[in-house]
Structures are given as C-alpha cells and as structure tokens.
Protein backbone atom coordinates (compact mmCIF):
# COMPACT_ATOMS: atom_id res chain seq x y z
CA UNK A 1 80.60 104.59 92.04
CA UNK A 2 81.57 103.90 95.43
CA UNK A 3 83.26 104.23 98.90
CA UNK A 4 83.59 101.67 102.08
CA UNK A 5 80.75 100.02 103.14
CA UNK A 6 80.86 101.47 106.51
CA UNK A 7 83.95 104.27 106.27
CA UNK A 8 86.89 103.53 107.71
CA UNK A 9 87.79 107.21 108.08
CA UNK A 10 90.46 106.97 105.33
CA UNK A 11 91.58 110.65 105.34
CA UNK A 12 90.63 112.90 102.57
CA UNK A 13 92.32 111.89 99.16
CA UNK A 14 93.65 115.73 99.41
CA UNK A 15 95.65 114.53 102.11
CA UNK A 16 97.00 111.46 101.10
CA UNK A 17 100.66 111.58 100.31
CA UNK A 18 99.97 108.88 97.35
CA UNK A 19 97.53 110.47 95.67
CA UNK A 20 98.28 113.97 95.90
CA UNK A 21 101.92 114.28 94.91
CA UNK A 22 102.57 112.84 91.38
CA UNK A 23 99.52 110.52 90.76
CA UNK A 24 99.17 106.87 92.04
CA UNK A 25 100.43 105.84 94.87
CA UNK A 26 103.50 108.53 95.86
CA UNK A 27 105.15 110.92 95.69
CA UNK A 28 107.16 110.18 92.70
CA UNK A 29 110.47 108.41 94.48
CA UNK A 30 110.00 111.09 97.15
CA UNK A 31 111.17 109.24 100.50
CA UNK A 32 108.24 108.70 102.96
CA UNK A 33 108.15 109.29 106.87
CA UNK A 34 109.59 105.93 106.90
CA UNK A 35 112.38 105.92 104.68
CA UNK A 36 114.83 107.99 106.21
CA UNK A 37 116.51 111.81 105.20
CA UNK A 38 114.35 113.74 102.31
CA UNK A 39 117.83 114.36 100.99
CA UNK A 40 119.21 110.67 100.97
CA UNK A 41 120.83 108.47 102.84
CA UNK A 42 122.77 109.18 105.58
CA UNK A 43 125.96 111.05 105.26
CA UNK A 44 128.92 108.75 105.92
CA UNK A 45 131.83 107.08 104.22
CA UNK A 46 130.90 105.13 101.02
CA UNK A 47 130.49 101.51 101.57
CA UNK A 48 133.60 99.69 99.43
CA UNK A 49 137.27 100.61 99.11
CA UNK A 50 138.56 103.63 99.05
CA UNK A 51 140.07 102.93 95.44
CA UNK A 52 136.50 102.05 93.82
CA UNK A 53 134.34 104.14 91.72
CA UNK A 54 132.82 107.21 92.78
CA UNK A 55 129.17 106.93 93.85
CA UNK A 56 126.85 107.69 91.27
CA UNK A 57 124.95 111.09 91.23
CA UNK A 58 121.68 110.99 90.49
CA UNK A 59 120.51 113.01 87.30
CA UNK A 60 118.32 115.89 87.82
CA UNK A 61 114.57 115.47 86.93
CA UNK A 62 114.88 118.41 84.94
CA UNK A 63 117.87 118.56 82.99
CA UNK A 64 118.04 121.51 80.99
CA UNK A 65 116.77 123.95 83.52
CA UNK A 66 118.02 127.14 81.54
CA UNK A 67 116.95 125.80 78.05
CA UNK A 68 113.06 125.21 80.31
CA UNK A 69 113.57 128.88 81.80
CA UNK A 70 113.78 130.56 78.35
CA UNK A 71 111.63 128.93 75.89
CA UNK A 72 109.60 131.07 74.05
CA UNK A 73 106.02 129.60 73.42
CA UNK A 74 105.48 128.41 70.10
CA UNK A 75 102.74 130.65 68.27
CA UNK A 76 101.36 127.30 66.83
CA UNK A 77 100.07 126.26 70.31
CA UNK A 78 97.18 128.75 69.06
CA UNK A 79 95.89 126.11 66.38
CA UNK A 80 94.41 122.30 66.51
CA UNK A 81 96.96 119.77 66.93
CA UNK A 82 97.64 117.55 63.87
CA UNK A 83 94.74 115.11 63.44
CA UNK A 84 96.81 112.09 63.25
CA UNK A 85 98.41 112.94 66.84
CA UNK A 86 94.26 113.76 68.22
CA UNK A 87 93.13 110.57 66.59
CA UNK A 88 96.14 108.52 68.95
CA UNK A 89 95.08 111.30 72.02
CA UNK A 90 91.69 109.70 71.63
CA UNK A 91 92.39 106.58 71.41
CA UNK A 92 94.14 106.60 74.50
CA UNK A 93 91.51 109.02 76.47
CA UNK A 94 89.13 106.33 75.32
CA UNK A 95 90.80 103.47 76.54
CA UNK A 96 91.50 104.56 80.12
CA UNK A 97 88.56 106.43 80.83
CA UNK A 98 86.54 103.27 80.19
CA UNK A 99 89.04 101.85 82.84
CA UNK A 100 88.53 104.74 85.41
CA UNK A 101 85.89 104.72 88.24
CA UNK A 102 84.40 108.13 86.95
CA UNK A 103 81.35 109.28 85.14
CA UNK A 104 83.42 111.89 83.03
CA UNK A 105 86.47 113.05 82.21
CA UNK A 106 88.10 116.43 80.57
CA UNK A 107 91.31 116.02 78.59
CA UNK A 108 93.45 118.49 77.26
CA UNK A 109 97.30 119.01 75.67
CA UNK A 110 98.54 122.28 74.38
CA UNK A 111 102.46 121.95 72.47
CA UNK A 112 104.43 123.39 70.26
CA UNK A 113 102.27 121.50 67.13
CA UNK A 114 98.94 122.49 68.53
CA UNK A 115 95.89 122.38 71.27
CA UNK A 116 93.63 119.42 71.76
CA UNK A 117 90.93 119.11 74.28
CA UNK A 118 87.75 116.59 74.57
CA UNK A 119 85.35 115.95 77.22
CA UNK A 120 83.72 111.98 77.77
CA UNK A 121 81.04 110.96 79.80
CA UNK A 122 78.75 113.11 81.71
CA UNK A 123 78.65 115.77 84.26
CA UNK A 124 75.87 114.79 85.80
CA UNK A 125 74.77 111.33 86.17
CA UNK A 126 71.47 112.11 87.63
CA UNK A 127 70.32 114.24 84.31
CA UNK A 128 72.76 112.75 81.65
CA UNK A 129 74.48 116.00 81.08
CA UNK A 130 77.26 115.37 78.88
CA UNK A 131 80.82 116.82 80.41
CA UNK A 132 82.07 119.35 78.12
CA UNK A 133 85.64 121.12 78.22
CA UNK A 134 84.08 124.39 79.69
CA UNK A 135 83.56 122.46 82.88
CA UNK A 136 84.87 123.87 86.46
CA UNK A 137 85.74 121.15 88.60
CA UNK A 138 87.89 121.60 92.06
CA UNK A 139 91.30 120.94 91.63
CA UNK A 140 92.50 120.01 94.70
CA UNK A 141 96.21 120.21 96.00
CA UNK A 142 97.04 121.59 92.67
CA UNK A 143 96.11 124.80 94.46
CA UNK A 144 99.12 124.10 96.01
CA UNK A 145 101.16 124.95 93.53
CA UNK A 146 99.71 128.50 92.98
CA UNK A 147 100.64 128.89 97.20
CA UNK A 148 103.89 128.29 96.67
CA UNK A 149 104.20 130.51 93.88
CA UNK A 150 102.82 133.17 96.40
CA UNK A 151 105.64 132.72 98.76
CA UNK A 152 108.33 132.56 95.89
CA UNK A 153 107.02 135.82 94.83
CA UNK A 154 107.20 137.53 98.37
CA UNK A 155 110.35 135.94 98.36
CA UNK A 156 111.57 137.81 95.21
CA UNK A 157 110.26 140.89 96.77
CA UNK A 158 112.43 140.51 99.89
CA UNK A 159 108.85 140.59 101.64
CA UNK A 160 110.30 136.94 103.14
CA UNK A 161 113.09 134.67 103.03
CA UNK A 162 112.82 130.87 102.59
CA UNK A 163 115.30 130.32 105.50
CA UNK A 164 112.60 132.45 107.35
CA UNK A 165 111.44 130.05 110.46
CA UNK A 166 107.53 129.74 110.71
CA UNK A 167 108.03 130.44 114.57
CA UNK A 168 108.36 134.69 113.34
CA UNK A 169 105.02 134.21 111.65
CA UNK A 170 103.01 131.82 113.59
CA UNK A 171 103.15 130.64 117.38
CA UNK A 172 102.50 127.81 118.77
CA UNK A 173 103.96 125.66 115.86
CA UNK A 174 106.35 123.12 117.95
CA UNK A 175 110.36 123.49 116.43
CA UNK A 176 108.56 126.53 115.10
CA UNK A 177 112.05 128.53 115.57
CA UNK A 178 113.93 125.68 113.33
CA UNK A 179 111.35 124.58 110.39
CA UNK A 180 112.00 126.81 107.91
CA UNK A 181 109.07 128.09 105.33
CA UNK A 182 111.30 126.11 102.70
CA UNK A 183 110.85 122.79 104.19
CA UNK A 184 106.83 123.68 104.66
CA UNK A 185 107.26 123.99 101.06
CA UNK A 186 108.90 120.99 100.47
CA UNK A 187 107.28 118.67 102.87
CA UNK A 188 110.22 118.00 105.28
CA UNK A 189 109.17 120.44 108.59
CA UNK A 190 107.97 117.28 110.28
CA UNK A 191 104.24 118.85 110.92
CA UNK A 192 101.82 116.21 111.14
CA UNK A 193 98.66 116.76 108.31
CA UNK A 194 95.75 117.92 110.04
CA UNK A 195 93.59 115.91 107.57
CA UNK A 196 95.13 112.72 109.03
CA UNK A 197 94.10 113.60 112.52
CA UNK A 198 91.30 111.31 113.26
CA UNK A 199 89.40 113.82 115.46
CA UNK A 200 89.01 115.79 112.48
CA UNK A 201 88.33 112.88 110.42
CA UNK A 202 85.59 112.19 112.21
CA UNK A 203 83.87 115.59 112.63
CA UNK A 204 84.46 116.06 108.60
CA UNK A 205 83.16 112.49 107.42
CA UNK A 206 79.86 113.12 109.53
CA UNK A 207 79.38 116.80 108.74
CA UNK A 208 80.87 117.58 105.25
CA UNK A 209 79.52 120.97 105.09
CA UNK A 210 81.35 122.27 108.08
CA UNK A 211 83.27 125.58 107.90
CA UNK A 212 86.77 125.76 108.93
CA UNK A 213 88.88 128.64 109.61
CA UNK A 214 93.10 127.92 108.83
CA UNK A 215 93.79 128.06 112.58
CA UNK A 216 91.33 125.76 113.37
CA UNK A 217 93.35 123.52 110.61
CA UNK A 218 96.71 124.24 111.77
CA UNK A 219 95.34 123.53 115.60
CA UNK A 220 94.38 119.78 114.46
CA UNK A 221 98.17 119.05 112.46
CA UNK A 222 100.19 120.91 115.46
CA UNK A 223 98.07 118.29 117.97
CA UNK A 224 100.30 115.09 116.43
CA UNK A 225 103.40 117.22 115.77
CA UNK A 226 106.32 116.72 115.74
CA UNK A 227 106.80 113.77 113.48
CA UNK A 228 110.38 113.80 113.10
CA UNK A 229 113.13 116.43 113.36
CA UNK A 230 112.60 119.91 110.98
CA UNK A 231 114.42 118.81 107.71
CA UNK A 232 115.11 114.79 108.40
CA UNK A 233 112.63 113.27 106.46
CA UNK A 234 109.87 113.91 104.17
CA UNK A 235 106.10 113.76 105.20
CA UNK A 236 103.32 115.36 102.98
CA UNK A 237 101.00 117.33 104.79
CA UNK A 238 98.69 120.03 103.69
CA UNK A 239 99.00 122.00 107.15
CA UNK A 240 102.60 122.65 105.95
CA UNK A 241 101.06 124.94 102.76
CA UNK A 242 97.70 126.10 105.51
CA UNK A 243 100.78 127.74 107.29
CA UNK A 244 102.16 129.13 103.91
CA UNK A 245 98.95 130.19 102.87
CA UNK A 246 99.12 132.24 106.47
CA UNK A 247 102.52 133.96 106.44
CA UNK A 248 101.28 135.25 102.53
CA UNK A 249 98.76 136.78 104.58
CA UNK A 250 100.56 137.85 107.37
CA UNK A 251 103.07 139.33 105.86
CA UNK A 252 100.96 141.52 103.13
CA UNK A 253 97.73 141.92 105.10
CA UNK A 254 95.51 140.96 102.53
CA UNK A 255 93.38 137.65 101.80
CA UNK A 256 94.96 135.08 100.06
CA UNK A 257 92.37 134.76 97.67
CA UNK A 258 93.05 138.70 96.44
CA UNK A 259 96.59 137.50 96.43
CA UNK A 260 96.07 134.59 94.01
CA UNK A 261 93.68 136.90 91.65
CA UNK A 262 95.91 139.98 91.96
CA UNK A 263 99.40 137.96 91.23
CA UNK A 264 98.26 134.74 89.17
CA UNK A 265 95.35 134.76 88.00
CA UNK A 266 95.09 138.11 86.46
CA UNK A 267 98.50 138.13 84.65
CA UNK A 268 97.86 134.86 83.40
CA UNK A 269 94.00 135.43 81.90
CA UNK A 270 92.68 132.85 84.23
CA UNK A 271 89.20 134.07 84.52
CA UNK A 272 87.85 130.82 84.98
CA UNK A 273 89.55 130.14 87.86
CA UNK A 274 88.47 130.76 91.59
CA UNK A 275 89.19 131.00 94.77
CA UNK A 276 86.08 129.51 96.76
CA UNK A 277 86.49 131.59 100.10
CA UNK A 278 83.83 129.90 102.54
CA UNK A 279 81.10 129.27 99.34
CA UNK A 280 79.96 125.63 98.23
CA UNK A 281 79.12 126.83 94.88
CA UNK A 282 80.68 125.83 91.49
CA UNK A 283 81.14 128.41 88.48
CA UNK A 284 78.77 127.47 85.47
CA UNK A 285 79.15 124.79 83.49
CA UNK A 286 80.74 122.67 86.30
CA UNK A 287 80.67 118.57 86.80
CA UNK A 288 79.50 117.12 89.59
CA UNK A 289 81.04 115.03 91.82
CA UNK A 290 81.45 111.36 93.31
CA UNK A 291 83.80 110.24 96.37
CA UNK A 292 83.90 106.76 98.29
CA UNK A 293 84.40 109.43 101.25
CA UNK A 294 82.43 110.36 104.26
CA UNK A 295 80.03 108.43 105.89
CA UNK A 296 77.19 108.20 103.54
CA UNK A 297 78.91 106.52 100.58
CA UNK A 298 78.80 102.93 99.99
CA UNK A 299 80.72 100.90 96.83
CA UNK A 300 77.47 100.57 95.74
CA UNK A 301 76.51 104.41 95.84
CA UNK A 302 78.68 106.76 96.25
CA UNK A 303 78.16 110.05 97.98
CA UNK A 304 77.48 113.46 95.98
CA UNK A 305 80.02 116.12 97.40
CA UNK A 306 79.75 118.66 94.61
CA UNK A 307 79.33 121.45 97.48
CA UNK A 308 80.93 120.20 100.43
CA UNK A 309 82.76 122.88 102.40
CA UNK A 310 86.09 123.56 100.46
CA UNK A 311 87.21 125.23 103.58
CA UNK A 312 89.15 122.37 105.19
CA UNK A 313 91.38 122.60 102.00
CA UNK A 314 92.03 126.19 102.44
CA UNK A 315 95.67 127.11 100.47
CA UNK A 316 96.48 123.47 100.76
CA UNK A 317 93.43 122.21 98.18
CA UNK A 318 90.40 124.59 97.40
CA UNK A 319 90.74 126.17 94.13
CA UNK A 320 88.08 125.50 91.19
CA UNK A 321 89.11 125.84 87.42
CA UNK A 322 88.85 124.71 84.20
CA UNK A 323 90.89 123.27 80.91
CA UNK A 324 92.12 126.32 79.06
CA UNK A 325 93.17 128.09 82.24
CA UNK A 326 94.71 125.12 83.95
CA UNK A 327 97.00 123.95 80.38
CA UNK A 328 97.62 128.01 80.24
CA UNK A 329 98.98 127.92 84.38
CA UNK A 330 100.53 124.55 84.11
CA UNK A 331 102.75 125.95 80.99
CA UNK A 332 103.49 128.61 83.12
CA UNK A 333 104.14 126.74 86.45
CA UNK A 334 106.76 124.71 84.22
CA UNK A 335 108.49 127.30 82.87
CA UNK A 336 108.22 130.51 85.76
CA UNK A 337 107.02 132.33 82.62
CA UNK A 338 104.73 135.41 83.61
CA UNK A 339 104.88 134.34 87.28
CA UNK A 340 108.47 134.20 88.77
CA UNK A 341 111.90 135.44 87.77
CA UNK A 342 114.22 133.19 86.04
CA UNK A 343 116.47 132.38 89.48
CA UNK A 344 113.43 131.80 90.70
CA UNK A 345 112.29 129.19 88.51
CA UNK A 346 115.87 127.36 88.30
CA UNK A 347 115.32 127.25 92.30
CA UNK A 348 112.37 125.57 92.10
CA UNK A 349 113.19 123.17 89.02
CA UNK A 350 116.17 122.29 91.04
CA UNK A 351 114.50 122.12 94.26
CA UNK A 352 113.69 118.43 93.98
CA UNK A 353 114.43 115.65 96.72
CA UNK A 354 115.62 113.27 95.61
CA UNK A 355 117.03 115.11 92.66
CA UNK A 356 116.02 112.63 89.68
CA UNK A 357 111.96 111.81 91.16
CA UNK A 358 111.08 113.84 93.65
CA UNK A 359 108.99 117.16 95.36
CA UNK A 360 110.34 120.39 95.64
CA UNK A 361 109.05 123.94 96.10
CA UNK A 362 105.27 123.03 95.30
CA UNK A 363 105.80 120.88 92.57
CA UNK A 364 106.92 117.59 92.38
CA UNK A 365 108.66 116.21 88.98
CA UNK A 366 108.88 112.37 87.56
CA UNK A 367 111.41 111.79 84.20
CA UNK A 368 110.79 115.88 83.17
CA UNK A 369 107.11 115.89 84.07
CA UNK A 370 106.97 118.91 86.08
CA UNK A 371 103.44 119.30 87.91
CA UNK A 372 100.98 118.55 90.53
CA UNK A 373 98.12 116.32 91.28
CA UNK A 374 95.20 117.20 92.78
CA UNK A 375 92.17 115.50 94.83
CA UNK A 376 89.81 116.69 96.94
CA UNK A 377 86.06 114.49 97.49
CA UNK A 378 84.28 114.07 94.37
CA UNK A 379 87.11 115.68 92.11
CA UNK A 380 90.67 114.42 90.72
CA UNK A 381 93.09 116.79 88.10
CA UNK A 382 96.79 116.14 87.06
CA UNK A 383 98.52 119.36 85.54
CA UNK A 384 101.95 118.56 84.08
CA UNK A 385 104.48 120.18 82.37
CA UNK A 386 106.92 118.03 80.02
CA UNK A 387 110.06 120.07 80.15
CA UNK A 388 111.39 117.77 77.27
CA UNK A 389 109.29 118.66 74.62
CA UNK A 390 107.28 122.04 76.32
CA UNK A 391 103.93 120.27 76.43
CA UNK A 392 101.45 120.62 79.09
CA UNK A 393 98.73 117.72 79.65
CA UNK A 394 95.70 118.26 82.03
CA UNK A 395 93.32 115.79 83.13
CA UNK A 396 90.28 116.62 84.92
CA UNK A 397 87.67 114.10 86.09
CA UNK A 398 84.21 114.34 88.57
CA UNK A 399 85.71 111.29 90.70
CA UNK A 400 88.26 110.84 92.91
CA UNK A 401 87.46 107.04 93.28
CA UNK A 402 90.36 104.91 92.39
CA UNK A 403 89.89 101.50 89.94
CA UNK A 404 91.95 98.39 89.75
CA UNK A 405 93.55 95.99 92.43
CA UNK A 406 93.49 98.35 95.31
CA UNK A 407 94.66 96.56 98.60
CA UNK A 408 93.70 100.03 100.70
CA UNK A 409 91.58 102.89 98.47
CA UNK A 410 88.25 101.70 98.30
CA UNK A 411 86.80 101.01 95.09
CA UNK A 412 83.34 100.18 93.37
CA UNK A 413 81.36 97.45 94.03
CA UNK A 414 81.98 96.18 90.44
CA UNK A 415 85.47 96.85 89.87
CA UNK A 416 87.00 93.69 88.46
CA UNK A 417 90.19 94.33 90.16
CA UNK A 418 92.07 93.25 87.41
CA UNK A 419 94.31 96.34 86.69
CA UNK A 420 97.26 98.62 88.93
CA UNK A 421 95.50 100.40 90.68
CA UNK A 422 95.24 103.76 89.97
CA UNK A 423 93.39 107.33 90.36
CA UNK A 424 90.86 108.10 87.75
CA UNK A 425 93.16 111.51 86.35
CA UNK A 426 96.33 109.56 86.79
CA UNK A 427 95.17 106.59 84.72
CA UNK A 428 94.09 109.17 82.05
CA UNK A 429 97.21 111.30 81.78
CA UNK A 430 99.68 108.25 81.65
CA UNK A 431 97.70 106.99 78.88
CA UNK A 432 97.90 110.08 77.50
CA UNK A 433 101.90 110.76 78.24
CA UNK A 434 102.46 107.09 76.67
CA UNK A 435 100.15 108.41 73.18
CA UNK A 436 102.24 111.33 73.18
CA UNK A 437 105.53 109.34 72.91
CA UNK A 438 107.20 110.21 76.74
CA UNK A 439 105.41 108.24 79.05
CA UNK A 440 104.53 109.28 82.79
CA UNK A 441 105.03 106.54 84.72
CA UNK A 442 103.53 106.94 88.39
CA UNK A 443 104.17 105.53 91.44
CA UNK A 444 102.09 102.32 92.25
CA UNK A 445 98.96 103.70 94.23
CA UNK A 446 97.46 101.48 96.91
C-alpha cells in the first residue's frame, strides 16, 4: 500500500467532499461549490412556453418516509441469514476486496431474513493477524452522523432551534448572524473546511501526532471563509459539524463525548463504540491501519497511522467502533428508532438537497440508501440503511487508499489502473448492495 511519492498535501480523506459523503467520488448528486444553489437551479420562469408541461419534480430519495419511521424490526434479524443469500454475500465480498487497496476488510448485513458478517485479510500486516469481525477500526465522518443526531435531539428538547444562527453560540464565525446551525448541518453555511487549509495541511502531514483543540480547528476553516453566501451553495466541510459539535457543548455544558455515551450510545447497547477524547489508542481487537497520507508514505510503502492524533477530527470524524454496533446504529440512524422522535426523523429523511441524491441533516441518501461514509488516515467504513427493504450494510476496512484509474487520489505502486476508481469500503458495499439485489451506485471518485 501506498501514498504520493513526495505528498502533495492532498487534504485528509476525512475532508474530502468525494470521499466522505456517499462513497466514491461525491456527494451523491449533491451540487458542489461550483455548481450553483444546494437547492437547484435558480429560481426563475421555466424555459419554454407557457402552455408546455410542468417541470418535473424530482422524487424523494426516500419515498415512503412514514412506512421507514414505523417499521418494527423483524425478530428474525436475531438469526443467520439464509445460506444461499451468505454464499452470493461472499462471493461478492470476495471479489471486491481482492480489487481494493487494503489488507482487510469487515463485512456485515443485518435484514429482516437474518445477520451475516465475515472478516478477510489481516489486521496486521506486520504479524499476519487475521481481521476478525470483533475489530475496532475509526470510522471517520460517520461520527458525523451521531453529531447531528446530538443537535436534533437538543432540538427536540427546545434546548436549540435549527434556524438558530451560529453567531449566538460562537464569535468570530464571519455571516455568523445569518448561517444557520441547519445549513452547518447540511453543508451550505459557506465555511471553508479547516482540513483544506494548507497551513494546517502542512503542520498535520509533518507531525501526525499533534493535538488539536476545536477552536484551534474552527480558527484554520474561519481563515478562508466565506466561500459563498450562507445557504447558496453546497460545500462539505467538517468545521461546519466542529461548530455543531461546540454549540452541543455550549448549550448543555458537558463534553461531547458524555453526550454521545449518555444519548446514543447507551440506549442503543453500543459498548464497543468510543469516543477517543485526546488518546491514540484503539479498543482490543482493533486493525491497523494504512494511508497514502502524510509525509512519510510512498506508493511503495505506505505510512502506519493506527494512532495518529484523532483530535483534528474532533465531532467532524473521530469515533472508533465496530460491526455489531455500527449495523445496530446504522438501523437506527435510518429509521430515528431509539434516537429521535418520529417528526424528527421525517425532517431529516426529507432533508435532502437535491431531493432524489443528495445530503441532508448528517446523512446523505443515494436511490433509498440512507447513510454515511467515513475516512479518516489508515481507516475507511460505509454504514447504510436501505429504506426499501430495512437492511443495513456496513463495511469496514484498515485502508483508506483508493484502487483503480484514479486521475487525483493516489494509489499503489502496483495498481493496474484498470478499474473506476474507487475507495476500498465503497468498492465493497456496492458489491455487496448489487449481491443483495438493490444496487448502490456511487458517485465516480477521482
């Protein structure tokens, strides 16, 4: 495994808009910085005469919110999935993890027929420790889901309002008394990503153990800011959910991290999952991990950044977990079930820009795939809810080094080149999607 020759200070995958949103490439049909209004095009009179057809709406991602809202979870999600259906998962975790730039892989799917999970490869190349399902791994900007969950909670609590500007919780942030803490949520506030500042690109690449505190974060994005009006266009940036991760704070006085045990991860079960604070350490069993990031890593060998700081990630990236609690949250995150009230959830299933591919409140959705995708340097995780058929798929892998013909993420030294190119989790997971009959299609990565 790899990364440039001599780095070109590509910013973090956890703050790349492609990889971070809904697997290769972008955000799932969400506009970029350069395409214009998050909502659409420009308001204005319809092109044509005024006798013609009606412009076209575009379907929602989710259709069915209500039907999503009030499933009840099928008791046969407790037992193994039929062993036809594992025999074609297999096949098709097989296939693509041979075609991934990572030495191992997690896989798991929990439905209505049944739970399935496998580990390939190894955890540790150095040793030839096999992966194995119990594996932690850092998930990334998944973790951003669980912030916005925060804030939708506080909202529900009257604690805050979405329409609340960041300028009441936070000074200094410029149009801080127009960007609401919705559009932080849904990437249009126009706040430039701290982790594609090249000052801090710099300082991180050459000293990947460095501690940040979220100021310190917010102080590099608010440098570059504004981008573009509060609300005009859509930009991912992880100081938008830094600043959410704040106002949870703020406006409880508590740590996030007691937050995220107190109102997720304890009514959920998930004991396996963590909130790192400023520690480099891993929960046992947990994979080690490979990047083409920073400025040791070649394509040739690739840099170890098991325990790097998480703390640049803060509520934007730096959560650890593993399979059963991640296909128990990402049920949950599709659903609201156990963590948000019903309005709530049809908010946030609704929330989507555009409407029929886009990112919302913390989520972004592609064709009923309701999730998150998550990389951070050495790690990359898709959690997705189908809302069609109430079937969660997580992929978790010790890489975050993309394969195939990629004209701008670096790749291995050996990498034929011959296929899309494509994150190692994202590969795994469409394969998967496609085995399991609806098929995730992702944005091209580059």
């Amino acid at each position: 495994m790899s990364s440039p020759t001599r780095p070109t200070h590509r910013p973090f995958a956890a703050a790349v808009a492609a990889a971070l949103l809904l697997g290769a490439g972008g955000a799932g049909g969400v506009p970029s910085a350069a395409t214009g209004p998050a909502s659409g095009p420009a308001s204005g009179p319809a092109a044509g005469p005024a006798s013609g057809p009606a412009p076209s709406v575009p379907a929602a991602c989710v259709p069915d919110v209500d039907r999503v809202v009030s499933a009840d979870p099928s008791p046969q999600t407790a037992e193994p999935l039929p062993q036809e259906l594992t025999a074609r998962l297999d096949a098709a975790a097989r296939r693509s993890f041979a075609q991934a730039s990572a030495p191992g892989a997690v896989v798991g799917v929990a439905s209505p027929e049944g739970t399935w999970t496998q580990a390939y490869g190894v955890a540790d190349p150095a040793t030839g420790e096999p992966m194995d399902v119990d594996v932690h791994t850092r998930i990334g900007s998944a973790t951003k889901t669980f912030t916005a969950t925060l804030v939708l909670q506080l909202a529900e609590e009257g604690e805050l309002s979405l329409d609340d500007p960041i300028g009441d919780y936070v000074e200094g942030i410029p149009h801080g008394d127009r960007i609401t803490l919705r559009q932080l949520a849904d990437m249009t506030s126009g706040i430039a990503s701290y982790s594609r500042n090249e000052e801090f690109q710099r300082a991180l690449f050459a000293a990947p153990e460095t501690v940040y505190t979220p100021g310190e974060l917010v102080a590099f994005g608010v440098a570059e800011s504004p981008l573009f009006a509060p609300g005009e266009q859509f930009d991912y940036s992880n100081t938008n959910y830094v600043l959410l991760g704040l106002v949870a704070e703020q406006v409880t006085g508590r740590p996030v991290g007691e937050l995220m045990e107190e109102r997720i991860f304890d009514p959920l079960g998930l004991d396996e999952t963590v909130w790192p604070g400023a520690s480099t350490a891993l929960p046992e069993p947990f994979a080690r991990g490979f990047t083409l990031q920073g400025d040791t890593a070649t394509p040739e060998a690739p840099a170890d950044a098991t325990h790097w700081s998480p703390t640049w990630a803060f509520t934007a990236g730096n959560l650890i977990s593993d399979m059963d609690d991640l296909l128990t949250y990402g049920r949950a995150l599709g659903t609201g079930q156990g963590l948000l009230e019903a309005d709530s959830q049809r908010e946030r299933l609704t929330s989507f820009s555009p409407p029929e591919r886009g990112y919302g409140l913390g989520v972004g959705c592609i064709d009923g795939w309701v999730g998150h995708t998550g990389e951070l340097p050495g790690y990359n995780t898709t959690v997705y809810y189908d809302t069609t058929t109430d079937t969660t798929v997580v992929v978790q892998v010790n890489s975050d080094i993309a394969s195939g013909d990629c004209p701008e993420s670096p790749v291995l030294a050996d990498d034929p080149r011959t296929l899309p190119c494509s994150a190692p989790a994202t590969r795994i997971f469409a394969e998967l999607s496609t085995a399991l009959g609806h098929t995730f299609t992702p944005n091209p990565q580059q």
